[in-house]
Every structure is written in structure tokens, then in C-alpha cells.
C-alpha atoms as a PDB file:
ATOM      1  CA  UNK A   1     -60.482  32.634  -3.199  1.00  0.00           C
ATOM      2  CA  UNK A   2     -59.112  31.300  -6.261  1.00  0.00           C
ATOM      3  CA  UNK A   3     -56.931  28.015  -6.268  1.00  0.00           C
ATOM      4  CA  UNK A   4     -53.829  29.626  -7.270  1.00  0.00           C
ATOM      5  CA  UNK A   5     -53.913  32.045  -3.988  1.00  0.00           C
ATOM      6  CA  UNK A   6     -54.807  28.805  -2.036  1.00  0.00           C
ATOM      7  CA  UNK A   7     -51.524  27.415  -3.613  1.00  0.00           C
ATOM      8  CA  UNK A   8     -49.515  30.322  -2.763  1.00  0.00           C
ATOM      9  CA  UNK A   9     -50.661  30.524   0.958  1.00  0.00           C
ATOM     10  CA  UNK A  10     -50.559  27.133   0.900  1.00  0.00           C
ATOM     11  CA  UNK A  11     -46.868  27.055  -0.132  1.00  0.00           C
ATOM     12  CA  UNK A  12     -45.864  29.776   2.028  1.00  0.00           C
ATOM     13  CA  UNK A  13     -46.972  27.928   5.003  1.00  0.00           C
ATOM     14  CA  UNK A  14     -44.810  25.044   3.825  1.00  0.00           C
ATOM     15  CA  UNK A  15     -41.509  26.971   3.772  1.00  0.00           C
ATOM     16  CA  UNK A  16     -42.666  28.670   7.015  1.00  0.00           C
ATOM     17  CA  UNK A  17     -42.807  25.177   8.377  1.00  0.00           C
ATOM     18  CA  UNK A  18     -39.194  24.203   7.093  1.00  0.00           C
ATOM     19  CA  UNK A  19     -37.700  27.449   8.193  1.00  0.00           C
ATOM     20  CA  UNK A  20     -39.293  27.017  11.580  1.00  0.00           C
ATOM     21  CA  UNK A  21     -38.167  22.993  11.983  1.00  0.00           C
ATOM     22  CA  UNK A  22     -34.356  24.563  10.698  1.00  0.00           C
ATOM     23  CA  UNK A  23     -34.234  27.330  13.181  1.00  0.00           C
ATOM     24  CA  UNK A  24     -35.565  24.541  16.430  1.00  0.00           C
ATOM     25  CA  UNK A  25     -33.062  22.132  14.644  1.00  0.00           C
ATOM     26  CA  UNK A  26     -30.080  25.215  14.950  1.00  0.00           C
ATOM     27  CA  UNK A  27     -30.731  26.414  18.216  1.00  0.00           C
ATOM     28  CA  UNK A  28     -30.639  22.417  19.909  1.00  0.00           C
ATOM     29  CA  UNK A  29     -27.607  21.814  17.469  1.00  0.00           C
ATOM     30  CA  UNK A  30     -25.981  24.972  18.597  1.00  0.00           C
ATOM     31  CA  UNK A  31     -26.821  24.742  21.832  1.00  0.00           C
ATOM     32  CA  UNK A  32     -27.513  28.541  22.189  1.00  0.00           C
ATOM     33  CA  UNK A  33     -30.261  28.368  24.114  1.00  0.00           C
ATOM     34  CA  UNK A  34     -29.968  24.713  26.246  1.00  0.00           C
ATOM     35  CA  UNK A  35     -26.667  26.295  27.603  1.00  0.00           C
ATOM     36  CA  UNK A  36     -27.874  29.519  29.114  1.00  0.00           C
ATOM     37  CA  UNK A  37     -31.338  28.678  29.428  1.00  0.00           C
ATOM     38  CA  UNK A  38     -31.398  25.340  30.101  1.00  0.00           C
ATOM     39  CA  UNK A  39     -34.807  23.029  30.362  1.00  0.00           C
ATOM     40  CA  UNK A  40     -36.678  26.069  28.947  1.00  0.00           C
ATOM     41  CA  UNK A  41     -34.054  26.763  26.176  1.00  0.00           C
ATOM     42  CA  UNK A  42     -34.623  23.020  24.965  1.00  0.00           C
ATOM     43  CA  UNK A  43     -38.723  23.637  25.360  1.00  0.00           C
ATOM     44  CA  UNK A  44     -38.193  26.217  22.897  1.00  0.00           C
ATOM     45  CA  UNK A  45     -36.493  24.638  20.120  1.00  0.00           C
ATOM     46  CA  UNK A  46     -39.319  21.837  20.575  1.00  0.00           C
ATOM     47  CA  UNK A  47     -41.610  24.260  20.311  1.00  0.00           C
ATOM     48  CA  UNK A  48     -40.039  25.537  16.867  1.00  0.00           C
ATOM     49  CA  UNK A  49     -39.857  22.329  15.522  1.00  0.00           C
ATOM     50  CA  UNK A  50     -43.281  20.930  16.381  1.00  0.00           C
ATOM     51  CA  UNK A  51     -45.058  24.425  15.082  1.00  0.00           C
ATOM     52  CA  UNK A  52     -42.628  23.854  12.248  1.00  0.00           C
ATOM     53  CA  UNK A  53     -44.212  20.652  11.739  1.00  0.00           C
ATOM     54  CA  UNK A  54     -47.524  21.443  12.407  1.00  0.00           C
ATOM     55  CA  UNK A  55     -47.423  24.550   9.424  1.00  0.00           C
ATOM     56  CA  UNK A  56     -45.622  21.511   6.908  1.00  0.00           C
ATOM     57  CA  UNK A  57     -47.399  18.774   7.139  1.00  0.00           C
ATOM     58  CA  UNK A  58     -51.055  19.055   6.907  1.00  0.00           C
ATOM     59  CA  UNK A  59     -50.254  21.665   3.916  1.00  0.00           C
ATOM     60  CA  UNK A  60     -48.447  19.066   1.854  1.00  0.00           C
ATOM     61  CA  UNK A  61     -51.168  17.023   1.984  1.00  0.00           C
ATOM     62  CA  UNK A  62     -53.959  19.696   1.125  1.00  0.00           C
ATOM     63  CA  UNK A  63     -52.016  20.580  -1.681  1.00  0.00           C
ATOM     64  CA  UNK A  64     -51.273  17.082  -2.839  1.00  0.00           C
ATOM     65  CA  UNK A  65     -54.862  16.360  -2.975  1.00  0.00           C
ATOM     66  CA  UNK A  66     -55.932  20.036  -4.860  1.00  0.00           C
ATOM     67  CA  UNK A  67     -52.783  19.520  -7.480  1.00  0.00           C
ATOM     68  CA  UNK A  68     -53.720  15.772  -8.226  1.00  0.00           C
ATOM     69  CA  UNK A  69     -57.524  17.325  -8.536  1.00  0.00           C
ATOM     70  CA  UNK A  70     -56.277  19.795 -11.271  1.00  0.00           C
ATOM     71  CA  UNK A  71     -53.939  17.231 -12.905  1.00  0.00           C
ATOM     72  CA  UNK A  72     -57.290  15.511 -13.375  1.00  0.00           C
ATOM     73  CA  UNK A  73     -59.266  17.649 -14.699  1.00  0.00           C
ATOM     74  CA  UNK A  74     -56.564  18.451 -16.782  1.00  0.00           C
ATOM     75  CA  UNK A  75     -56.554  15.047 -18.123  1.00  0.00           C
ATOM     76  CA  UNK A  76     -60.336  14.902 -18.190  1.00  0.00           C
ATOM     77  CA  UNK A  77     -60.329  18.404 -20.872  1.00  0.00           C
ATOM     78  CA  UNK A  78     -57.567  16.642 -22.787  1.00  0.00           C
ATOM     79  CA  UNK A  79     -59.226  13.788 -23.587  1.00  0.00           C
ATOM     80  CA  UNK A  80     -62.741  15.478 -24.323  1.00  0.00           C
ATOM     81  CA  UNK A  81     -60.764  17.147 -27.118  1.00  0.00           C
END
């Protein structure tokens, strides 16, 4: 795999993430499902969120490290020439 399709998974994990932390973030807001469901509604939109979470994250930080690596090599071929 090249690094730009590692970048573009990479980033569509990240706004799968967000959406995922918005949507457990709505539904204990709303209180759609902790009204009719009750403990289990709230177990759900903890379950968004920390999925959410667990998609954001550790992707930032991958792709932190691999754009700083290509800003560096970057710099590296600039200076050779």
C-alpha cells in the first residue's frame, strides 16, 4: 500500500471516529434512548462514544508520526538541492 491510501484510510477512520463520538454525544444529549431504554440506552451511547474514540485517537497519532516523516524527507530533498 502506498502512503497516500494509508492517509486516506487513515483519515476516514478519523471522521468515522468523530461521527461516532457525535452520534453517542446526541443520543445521551437527547435522551432518545436513556428514556425508553433506560440503563441499556445509556450503555449504548457509551459504547458510540468509546468506539468513536477508539477509531480517532490512535489514527491521529499514526498519521502525525507518517506526515512529520514526509515533512522530513521533504526537508531532507530540499536541502540536498
Amino acid at each position: 500500500m502506498t502512503e497516500q491510501t494509508i492517509i486516506r484510510i487513515l483519515k476516514t477512520f478519523i471522521i468515522l471516529g468523530i461521527c461516532l463520538i457525535i452520534l453517542g454525544h446526541s443520543l445521551l444529549a437527547g435522551n432518545y434512548l436513556s428514556d425508553s431504554m433506560g440503563i441499556h440506552g445509556i450503555m449504548i451511547s457509551a459504547a458510540c462514544i468509546a468506539v468513536g474514540v477508539l477509531f480517532s485517537l490512535p489514527t491521529k497519532i499514526y498519521l502525525t508520526i507518517l506526515l512529520m516523516k514526509i515533512e522530513s524527507d521533504l526537508t531532507a530533498q530540499n536541502k540536498q538541492s
